[in-house]
N, C-alpha and C. Protein backbone atom coordinates (compact mmCIF):
# COMPACT_ATOMS: atom_id res chain seq x y z
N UNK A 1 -4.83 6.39 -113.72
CA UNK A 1 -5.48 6.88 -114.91
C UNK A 1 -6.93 6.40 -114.91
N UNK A 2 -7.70 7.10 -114.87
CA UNK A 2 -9.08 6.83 -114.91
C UNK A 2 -9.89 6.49 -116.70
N UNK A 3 -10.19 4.94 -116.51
CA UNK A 3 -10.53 4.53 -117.96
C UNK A 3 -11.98 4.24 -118.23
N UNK A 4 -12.80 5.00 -117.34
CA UNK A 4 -13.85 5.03 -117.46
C UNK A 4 -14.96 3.81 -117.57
N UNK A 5 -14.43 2.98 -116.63
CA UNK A 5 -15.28 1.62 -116.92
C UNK A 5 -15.35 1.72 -115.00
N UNK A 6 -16.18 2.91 -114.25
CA UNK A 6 -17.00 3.03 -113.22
C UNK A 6 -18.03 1.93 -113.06
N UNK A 7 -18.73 1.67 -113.32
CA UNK A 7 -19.73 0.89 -113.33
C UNK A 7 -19.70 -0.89 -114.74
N UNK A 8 -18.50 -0.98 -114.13
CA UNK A 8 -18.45 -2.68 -114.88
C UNK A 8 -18.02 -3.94 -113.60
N UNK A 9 -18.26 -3.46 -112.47
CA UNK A 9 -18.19 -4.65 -111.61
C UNK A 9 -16.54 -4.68 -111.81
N UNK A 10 -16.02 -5.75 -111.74
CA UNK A 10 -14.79 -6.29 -111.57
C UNK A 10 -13.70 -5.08 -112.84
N UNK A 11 -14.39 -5.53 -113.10
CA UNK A 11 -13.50 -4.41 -114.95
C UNK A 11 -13.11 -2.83 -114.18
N UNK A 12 -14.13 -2.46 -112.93
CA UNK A 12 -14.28 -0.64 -112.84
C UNK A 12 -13.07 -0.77 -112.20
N UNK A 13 -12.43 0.66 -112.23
CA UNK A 13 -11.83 0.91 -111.23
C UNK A 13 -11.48 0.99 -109.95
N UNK A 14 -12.90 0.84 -109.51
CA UNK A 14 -12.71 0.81 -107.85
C UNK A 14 -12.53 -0.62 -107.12
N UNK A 15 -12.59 -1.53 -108.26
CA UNK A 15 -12.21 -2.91 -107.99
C UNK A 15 -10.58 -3.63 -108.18
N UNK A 16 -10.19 -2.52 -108.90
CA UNK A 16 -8.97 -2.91 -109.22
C UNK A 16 -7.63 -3.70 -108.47
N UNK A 17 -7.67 -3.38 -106.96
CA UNK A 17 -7.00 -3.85 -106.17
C UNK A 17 -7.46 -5.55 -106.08
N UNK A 18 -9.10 -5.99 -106.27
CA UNK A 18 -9.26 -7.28 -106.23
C UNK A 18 -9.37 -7.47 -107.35
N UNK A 19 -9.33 -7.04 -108.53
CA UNK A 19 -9.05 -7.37 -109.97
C UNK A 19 -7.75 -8.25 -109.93
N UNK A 20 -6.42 -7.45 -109.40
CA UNK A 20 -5.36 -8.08 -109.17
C UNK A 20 -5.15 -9.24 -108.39
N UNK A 21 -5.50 -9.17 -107.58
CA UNK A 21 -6.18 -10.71 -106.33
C UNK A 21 -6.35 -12.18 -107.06
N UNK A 22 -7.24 -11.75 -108.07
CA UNK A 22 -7.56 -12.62 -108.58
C UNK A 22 -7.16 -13.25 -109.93
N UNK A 23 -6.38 -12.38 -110.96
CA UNK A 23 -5.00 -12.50 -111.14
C UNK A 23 -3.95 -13.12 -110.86
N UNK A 24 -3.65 -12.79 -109.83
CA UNK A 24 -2.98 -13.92 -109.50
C UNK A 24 -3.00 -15.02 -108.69
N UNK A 25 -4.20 -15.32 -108.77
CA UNK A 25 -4.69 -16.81 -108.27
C UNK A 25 -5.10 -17.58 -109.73
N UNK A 26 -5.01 -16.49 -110.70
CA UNK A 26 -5.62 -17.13 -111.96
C UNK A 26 -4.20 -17.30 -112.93
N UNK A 27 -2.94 -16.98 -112.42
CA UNK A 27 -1.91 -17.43 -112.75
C UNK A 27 -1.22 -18.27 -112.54
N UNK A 28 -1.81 -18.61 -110.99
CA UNK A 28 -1.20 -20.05 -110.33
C UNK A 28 -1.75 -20.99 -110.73
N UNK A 29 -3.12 -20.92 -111.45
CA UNK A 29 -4.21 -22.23 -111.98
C UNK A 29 -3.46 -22.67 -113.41
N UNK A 30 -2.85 -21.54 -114.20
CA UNK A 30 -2.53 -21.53 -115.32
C UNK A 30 -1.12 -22.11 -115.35
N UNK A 31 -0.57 -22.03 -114.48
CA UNK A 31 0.78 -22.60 -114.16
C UNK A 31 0.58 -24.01 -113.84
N UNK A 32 -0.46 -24.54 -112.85
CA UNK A 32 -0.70 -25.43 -112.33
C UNK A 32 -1.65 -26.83 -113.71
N UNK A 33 -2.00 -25.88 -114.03
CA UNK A 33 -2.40 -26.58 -115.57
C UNK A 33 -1.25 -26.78 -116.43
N UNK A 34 -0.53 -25.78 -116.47
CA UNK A 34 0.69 -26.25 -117.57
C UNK A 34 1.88 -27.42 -116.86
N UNK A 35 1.72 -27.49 -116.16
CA UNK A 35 2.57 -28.05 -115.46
C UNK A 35 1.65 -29.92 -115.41
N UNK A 36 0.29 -29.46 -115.04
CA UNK A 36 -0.32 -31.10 -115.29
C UNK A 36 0.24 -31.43 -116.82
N UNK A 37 -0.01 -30.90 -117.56
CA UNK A 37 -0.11 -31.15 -119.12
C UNK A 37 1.34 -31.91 -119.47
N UNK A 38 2.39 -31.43 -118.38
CA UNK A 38 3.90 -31.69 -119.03
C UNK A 38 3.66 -33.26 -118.15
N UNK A 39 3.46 -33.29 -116.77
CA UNK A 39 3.27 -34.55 -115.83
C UNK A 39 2.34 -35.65 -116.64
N UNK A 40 1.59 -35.11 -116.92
CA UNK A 40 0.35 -36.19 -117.98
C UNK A 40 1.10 -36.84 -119.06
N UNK A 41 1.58 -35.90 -119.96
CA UNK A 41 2.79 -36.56 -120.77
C UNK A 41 3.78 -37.62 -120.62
N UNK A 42 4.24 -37.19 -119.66
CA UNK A 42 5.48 -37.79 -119.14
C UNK A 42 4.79 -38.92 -118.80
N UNK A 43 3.68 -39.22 -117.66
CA UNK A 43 3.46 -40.38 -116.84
C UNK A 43 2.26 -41.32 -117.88
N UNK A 44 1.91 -40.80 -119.17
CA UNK A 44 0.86 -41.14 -120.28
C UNK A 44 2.13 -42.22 -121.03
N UNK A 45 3.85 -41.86 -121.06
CA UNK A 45 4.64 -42.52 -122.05
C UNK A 45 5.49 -43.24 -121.01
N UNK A 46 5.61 -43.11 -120.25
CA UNK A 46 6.98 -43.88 -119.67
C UNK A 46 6.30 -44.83 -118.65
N UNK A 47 5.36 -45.17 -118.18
CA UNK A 47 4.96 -46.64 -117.56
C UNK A 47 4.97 -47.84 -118.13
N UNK A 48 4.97 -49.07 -117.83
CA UNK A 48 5.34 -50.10 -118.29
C UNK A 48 4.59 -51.05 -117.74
N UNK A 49 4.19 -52.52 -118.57
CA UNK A 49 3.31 -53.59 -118.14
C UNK A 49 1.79 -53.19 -118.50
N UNK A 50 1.32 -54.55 -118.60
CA UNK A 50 -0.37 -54.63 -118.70
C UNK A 50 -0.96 -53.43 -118.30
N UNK A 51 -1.16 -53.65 -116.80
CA UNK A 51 -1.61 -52.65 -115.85
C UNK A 51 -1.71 -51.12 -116.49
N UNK A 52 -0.51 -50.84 -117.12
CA UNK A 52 -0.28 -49.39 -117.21
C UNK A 52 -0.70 -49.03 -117.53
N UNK A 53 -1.93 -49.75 -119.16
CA UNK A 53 -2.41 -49.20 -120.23
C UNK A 53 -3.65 -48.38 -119.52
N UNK A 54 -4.25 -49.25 -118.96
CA UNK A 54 -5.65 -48.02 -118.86
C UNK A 54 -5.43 -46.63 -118.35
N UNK A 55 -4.27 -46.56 -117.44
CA UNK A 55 -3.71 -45.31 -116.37
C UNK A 55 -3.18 -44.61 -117.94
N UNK A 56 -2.58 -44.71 -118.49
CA UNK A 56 -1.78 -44.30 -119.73
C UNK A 56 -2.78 -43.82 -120.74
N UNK A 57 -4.25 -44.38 -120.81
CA UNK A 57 -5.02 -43.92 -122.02
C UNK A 57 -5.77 -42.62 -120.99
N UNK A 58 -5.93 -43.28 -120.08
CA UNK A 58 -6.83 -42.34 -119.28
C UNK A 58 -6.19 -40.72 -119.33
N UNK A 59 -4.49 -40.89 -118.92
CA UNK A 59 -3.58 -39.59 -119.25
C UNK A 59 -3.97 -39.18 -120.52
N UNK A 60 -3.65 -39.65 -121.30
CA UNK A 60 -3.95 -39.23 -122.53
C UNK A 60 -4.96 -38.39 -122.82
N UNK A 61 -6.07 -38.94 -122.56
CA UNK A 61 -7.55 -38.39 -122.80
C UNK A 61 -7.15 -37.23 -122.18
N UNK A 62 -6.97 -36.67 -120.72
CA UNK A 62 -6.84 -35.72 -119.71
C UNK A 62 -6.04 -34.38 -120.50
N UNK A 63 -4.94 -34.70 -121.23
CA UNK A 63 -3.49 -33.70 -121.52
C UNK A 63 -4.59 -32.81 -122.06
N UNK A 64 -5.24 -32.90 -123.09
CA UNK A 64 -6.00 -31.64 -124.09
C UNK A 64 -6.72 -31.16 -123.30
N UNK A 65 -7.57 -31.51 -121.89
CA UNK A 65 -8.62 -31.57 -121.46
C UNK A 65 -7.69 -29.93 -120.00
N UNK A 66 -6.91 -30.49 -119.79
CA UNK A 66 -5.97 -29.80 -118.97
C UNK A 66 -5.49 -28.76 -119.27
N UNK A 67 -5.00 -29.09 -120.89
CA UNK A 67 -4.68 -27.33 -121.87
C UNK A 67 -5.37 -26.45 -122.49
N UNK A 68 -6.80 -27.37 -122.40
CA UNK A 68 -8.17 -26.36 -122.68
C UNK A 68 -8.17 -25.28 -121.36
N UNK A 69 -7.49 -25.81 -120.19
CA UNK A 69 -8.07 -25.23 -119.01
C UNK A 69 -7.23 -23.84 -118.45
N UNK A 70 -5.66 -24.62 -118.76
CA UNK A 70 -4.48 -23.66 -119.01
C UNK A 70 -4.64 -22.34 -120.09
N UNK A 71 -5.32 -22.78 -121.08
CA UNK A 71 -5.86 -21.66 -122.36
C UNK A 71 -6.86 -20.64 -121.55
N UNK A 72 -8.14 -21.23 -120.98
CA UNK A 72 -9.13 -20.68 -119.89
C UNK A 72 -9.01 -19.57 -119.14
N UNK A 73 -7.68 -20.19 -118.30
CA UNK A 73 -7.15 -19.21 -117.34
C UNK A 73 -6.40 -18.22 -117.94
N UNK A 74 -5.62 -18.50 -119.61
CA UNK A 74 -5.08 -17.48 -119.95
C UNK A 74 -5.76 -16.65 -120.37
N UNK A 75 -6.72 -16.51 -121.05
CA UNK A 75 -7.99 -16.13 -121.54
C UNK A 75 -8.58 -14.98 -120.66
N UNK A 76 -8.73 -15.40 -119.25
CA UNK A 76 -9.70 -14.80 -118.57
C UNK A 76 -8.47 -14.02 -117.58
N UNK A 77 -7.08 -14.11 -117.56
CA UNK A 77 -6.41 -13.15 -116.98
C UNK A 77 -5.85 -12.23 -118.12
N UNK A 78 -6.19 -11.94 -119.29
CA UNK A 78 -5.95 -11.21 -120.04
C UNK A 78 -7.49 -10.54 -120.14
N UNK A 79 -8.40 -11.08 -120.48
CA UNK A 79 -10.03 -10.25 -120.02
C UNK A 79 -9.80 -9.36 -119.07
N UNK A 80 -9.21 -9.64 -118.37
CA UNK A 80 -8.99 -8.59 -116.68
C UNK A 80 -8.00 -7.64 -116.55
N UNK A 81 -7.56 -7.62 -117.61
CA UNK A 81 -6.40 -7.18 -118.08
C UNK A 81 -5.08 -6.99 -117.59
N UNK A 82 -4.90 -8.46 -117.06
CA UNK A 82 -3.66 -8.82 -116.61
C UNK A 82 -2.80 -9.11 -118.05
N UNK A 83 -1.53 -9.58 -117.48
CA UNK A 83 -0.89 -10.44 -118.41
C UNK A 83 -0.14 -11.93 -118.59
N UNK A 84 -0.82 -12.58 -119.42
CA UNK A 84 -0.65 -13.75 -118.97
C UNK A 84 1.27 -13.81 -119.19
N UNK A 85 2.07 -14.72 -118.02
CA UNK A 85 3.39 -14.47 -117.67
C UNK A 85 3.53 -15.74 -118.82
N UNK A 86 4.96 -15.65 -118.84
CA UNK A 86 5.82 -16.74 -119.82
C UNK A 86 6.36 -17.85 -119.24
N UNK A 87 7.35 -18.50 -119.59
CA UNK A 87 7.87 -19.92 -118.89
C UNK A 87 8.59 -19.07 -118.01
N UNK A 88 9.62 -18.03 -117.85
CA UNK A 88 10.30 -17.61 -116.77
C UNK A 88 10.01 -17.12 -115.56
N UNK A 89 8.54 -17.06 -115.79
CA UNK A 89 7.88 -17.09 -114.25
C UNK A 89 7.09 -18.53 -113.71
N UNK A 90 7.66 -19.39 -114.42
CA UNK A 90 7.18 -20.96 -114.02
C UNK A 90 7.94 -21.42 -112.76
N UNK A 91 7.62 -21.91 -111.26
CA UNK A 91 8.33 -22.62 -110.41
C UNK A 91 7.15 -23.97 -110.49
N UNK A 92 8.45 -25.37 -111.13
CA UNK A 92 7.33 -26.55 -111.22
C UNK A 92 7.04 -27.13 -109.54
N UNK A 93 6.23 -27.27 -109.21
CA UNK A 93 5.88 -27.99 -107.72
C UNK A 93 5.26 -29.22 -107.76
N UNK A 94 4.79 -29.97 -108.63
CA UNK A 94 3.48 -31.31 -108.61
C UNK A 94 5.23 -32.26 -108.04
N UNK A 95 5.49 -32.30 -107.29
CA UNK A 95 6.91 -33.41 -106.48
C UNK A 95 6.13 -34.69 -107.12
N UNK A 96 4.74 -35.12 -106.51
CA UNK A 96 4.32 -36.29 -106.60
C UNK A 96 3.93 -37.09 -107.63
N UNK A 97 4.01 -36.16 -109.21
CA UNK A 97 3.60 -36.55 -110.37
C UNK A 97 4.97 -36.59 -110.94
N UNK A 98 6.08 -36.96 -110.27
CA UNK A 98 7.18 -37.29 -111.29
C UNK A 98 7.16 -38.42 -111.23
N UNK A 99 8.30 -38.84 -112.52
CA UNK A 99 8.47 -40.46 -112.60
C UNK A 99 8.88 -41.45 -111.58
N UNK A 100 8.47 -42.54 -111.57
CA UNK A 100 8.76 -43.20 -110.55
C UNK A 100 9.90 -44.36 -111.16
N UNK A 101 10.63 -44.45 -110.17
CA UNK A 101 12.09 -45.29 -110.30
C UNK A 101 11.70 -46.48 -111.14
N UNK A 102 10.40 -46.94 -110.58
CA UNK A 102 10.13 -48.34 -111.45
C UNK A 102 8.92 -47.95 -112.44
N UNK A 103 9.48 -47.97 -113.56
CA UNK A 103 8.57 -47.79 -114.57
C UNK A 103 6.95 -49.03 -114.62
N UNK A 104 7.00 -49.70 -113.57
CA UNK A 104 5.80 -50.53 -113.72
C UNK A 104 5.15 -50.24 -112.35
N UNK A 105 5.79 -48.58 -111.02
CA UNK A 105 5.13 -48.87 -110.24
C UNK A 105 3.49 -47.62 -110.57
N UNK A 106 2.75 -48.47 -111.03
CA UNK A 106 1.49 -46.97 -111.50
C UNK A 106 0.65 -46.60 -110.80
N UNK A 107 1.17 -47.38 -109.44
CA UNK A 107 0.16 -47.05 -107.75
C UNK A 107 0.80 -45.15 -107.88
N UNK A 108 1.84 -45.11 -108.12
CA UNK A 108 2.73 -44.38 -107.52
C UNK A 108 2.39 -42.81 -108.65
N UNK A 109 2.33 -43.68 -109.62
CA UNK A 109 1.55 -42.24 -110.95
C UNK A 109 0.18 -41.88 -110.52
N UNK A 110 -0.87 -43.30 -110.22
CA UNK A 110 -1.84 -42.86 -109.50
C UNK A 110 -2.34 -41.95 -108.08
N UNK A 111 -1.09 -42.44 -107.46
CA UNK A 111 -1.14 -41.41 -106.15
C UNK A 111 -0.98 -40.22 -106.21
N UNK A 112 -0.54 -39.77 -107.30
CA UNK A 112 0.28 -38.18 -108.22
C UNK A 112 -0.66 -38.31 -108.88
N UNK A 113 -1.79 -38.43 -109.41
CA UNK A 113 -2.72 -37.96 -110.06
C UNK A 113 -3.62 -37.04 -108.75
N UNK A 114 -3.96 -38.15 -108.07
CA UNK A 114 -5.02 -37.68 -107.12
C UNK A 114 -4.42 -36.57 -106.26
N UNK A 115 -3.21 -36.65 -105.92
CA UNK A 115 -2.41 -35.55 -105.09
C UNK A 115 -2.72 -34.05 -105.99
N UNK A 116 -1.83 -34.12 -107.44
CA UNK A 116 -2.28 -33.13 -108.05
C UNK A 116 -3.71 -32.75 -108.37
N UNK A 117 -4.63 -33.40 -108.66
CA UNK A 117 -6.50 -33.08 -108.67
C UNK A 117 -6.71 -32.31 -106.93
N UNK A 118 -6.07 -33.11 -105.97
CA UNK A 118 -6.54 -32.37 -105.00
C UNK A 118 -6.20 -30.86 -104.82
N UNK A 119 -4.90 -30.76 -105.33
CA UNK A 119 -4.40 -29.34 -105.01
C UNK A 119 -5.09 -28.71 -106.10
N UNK A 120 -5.38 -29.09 -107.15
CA UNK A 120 -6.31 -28.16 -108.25
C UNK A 120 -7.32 -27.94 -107.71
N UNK A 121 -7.94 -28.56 -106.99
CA UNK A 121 -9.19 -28.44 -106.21
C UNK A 121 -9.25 -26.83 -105.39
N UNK A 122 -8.40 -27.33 -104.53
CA UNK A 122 -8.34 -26.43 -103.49
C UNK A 122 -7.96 -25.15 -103.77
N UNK A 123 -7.03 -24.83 -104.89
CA UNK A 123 -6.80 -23.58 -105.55
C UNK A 123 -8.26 -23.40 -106.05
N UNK A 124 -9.05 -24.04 -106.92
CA UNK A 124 -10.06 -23.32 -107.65
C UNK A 124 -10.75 -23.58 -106.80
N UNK A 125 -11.06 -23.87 -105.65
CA UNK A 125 -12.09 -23.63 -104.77
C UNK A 125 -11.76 -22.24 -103.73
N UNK A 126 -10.65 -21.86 -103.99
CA UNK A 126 -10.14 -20.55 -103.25
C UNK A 126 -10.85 -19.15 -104.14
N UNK A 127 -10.52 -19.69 -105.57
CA UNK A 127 -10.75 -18.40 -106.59
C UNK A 127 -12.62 -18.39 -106.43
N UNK A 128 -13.11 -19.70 -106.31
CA UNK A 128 -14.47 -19.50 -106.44
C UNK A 128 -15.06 -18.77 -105.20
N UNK A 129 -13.93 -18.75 -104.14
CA UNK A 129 -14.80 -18.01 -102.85
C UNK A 129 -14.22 -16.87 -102.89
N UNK A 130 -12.54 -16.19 -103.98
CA UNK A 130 -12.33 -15.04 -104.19
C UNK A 130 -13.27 -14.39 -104.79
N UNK A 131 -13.78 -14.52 -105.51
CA UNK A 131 -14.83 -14.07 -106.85
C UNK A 131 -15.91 -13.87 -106.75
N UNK A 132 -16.57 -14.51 -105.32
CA UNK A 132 -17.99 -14.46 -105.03
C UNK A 132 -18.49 -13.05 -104.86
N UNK A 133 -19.17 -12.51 -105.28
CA UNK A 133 -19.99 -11.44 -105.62
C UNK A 133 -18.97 -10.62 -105.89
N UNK A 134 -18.13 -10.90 -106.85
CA UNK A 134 -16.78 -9.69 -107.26
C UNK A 134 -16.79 -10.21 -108.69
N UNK A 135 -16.27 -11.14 -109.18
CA UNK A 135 -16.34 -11.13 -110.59
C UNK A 135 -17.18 -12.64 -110.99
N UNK A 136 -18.83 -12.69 -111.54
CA UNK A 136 -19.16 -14.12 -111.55
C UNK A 136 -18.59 -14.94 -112.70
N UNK A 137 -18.25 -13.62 -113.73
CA UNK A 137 -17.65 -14.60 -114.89
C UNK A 137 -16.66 -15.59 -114.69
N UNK A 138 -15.43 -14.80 -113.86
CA UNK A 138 -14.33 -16.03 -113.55
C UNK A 138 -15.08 -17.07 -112.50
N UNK A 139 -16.01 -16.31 -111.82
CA UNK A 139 -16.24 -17.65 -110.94
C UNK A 139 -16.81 -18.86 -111.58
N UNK A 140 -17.51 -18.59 -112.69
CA UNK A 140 -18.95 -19.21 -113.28
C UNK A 140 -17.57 -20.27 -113.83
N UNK A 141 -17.04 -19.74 -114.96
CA UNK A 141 -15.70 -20.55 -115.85
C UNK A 141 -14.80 -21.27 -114.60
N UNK A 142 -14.26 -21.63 -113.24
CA UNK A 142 -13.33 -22.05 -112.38
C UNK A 142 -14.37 -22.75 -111.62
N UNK A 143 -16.02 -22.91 -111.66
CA UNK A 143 -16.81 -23.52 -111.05
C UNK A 143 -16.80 -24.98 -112.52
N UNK A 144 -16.96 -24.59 -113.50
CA UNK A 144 -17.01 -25.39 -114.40
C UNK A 144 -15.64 -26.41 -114.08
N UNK A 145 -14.33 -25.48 -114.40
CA UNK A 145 -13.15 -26.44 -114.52
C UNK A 145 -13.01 -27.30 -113.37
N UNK A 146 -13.55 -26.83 -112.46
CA UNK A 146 -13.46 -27.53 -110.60
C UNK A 146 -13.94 -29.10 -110.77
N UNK A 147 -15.40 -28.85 -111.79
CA UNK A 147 -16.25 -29.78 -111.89
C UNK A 147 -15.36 -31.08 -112.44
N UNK A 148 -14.67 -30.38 -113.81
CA UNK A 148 -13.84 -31.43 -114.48
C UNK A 148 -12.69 -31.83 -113.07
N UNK A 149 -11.97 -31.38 -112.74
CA UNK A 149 -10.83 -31.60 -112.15
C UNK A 149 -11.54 -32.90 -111.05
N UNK A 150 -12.84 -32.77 -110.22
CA UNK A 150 -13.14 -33.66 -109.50
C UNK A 150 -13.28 -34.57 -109.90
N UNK A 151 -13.71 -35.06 -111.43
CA UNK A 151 -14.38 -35.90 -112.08
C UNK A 151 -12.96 -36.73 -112.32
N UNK A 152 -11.86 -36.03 -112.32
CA UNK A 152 -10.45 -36.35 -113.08
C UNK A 152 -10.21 -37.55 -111.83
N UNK A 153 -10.13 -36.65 -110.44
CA UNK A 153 -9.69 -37.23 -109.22
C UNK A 153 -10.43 -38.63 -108.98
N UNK A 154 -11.93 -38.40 -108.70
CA UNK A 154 -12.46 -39.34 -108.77
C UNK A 154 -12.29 -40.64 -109.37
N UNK A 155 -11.82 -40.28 -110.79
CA UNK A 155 -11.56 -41.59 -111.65
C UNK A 155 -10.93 -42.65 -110.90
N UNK A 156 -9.35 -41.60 -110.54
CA UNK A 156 -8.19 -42.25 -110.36
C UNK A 156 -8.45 -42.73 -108.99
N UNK A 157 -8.91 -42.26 -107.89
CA UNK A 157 -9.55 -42.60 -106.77
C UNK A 157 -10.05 -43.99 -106.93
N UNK A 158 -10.50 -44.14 -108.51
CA UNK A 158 -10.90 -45.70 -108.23
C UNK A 158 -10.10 -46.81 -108.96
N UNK A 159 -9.25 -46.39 -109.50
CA UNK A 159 -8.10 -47.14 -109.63
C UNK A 159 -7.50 -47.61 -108.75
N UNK A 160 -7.26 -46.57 -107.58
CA UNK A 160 -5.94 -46.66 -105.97
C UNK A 160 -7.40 -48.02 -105.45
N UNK A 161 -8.29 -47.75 -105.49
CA UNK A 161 -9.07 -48.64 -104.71
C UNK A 161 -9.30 -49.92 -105.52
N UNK A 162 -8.84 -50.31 -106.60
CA UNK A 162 -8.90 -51.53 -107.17
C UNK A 162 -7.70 -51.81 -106.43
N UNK A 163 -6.22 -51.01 -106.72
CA UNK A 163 -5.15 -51.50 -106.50
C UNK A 163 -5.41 -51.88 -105.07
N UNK A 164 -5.42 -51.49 -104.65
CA UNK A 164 -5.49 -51.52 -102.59
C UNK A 164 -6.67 -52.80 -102.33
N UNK A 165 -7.80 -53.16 -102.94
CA UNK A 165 -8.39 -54.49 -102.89
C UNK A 165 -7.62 -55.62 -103.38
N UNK A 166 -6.42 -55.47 -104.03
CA UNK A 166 -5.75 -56.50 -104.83
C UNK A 166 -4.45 -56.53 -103.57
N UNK A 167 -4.36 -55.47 -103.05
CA UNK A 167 -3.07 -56.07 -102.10
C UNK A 167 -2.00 -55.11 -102.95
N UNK A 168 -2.14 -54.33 -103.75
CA UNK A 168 -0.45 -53.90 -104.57
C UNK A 168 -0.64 -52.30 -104.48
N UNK A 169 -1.66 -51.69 -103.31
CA UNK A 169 -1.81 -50.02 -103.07
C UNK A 169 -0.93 -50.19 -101.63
């Protein structure tokens, strides 16, 4: 059906096949965000000891920061006029951000932070080289969230490196 949006870049018709492309790379971000948000939770309440607190506030801060991003992606695959999917198309994958047997080991939440930031990485560094001269809006918005997500990694990056100077990484 021809909807008359010829000349809108990503929106026209003749883009439509990479309209979809990117879609669903912008469903896996949205999944991959909802899925931090539930891991953040979880690993923000159930650690234990001194130590835990800063890893635990730091989660905290992150959860809203993560569902702003999950909202983002829903946002901008409905702009495109996809549809954003429901929980029954959710498969959870972050393995490394589940709980750990010992509620006081937070090397182990930390290592699952940075594991998950990296794979966020690398997905939104895929969409930003899908998008390049095809749609800049999503690129411009997944160049932004990239920014946060490194900043996320980084943190925790220097946590593992306190722990690992102390002898307990």
């Amino acid at each position: 059906m021809e909807t008359g949006r010829g000349n809108e870049g990503i929106l026209s018709d003749a883009m439509a096949g990479k309209r979809e492309q990117i879609i669903e790379l912008l469903k896996q971000a949205y999944f991959a965000e909802l899925e931090t948000v539930i891991n953040y939770v979880t690993n923000s309440t159930n650690p234990d000891g001194v130590r835990a607190q800063e890893i635990k506030e730091s989660l905290e801060e992150d959860i809203q920061e993560e569902l702003d991003h999950a909202q983002q992606f829903a946002n901008r695959i409905k702009d495109l006029y996809g549809v954003v999917p429901g929980s029954l198309e959710f498969k959870a994958e972050q393995t490394s951000l589940q709980p750990p047997a010992e509620q006081t080991d937070v090397v182990h939440v930390i290592k699952g932070v940075i594991d998950a930031e990296t794979k966020a990485i690398e997905l939104y560094t895929r969409i930003v080289e899908e998008t390049e001269e095809a749609d800049p809006v999503t690129q411009d918005m997944v160049i932004a969230i990239l920014q946060d997500e490194q900043g996320h990694r980084r943190l925790f990056e220097g946590f593992l490196r306190e722990y690992e100077a102390e002898g307990k990484a």
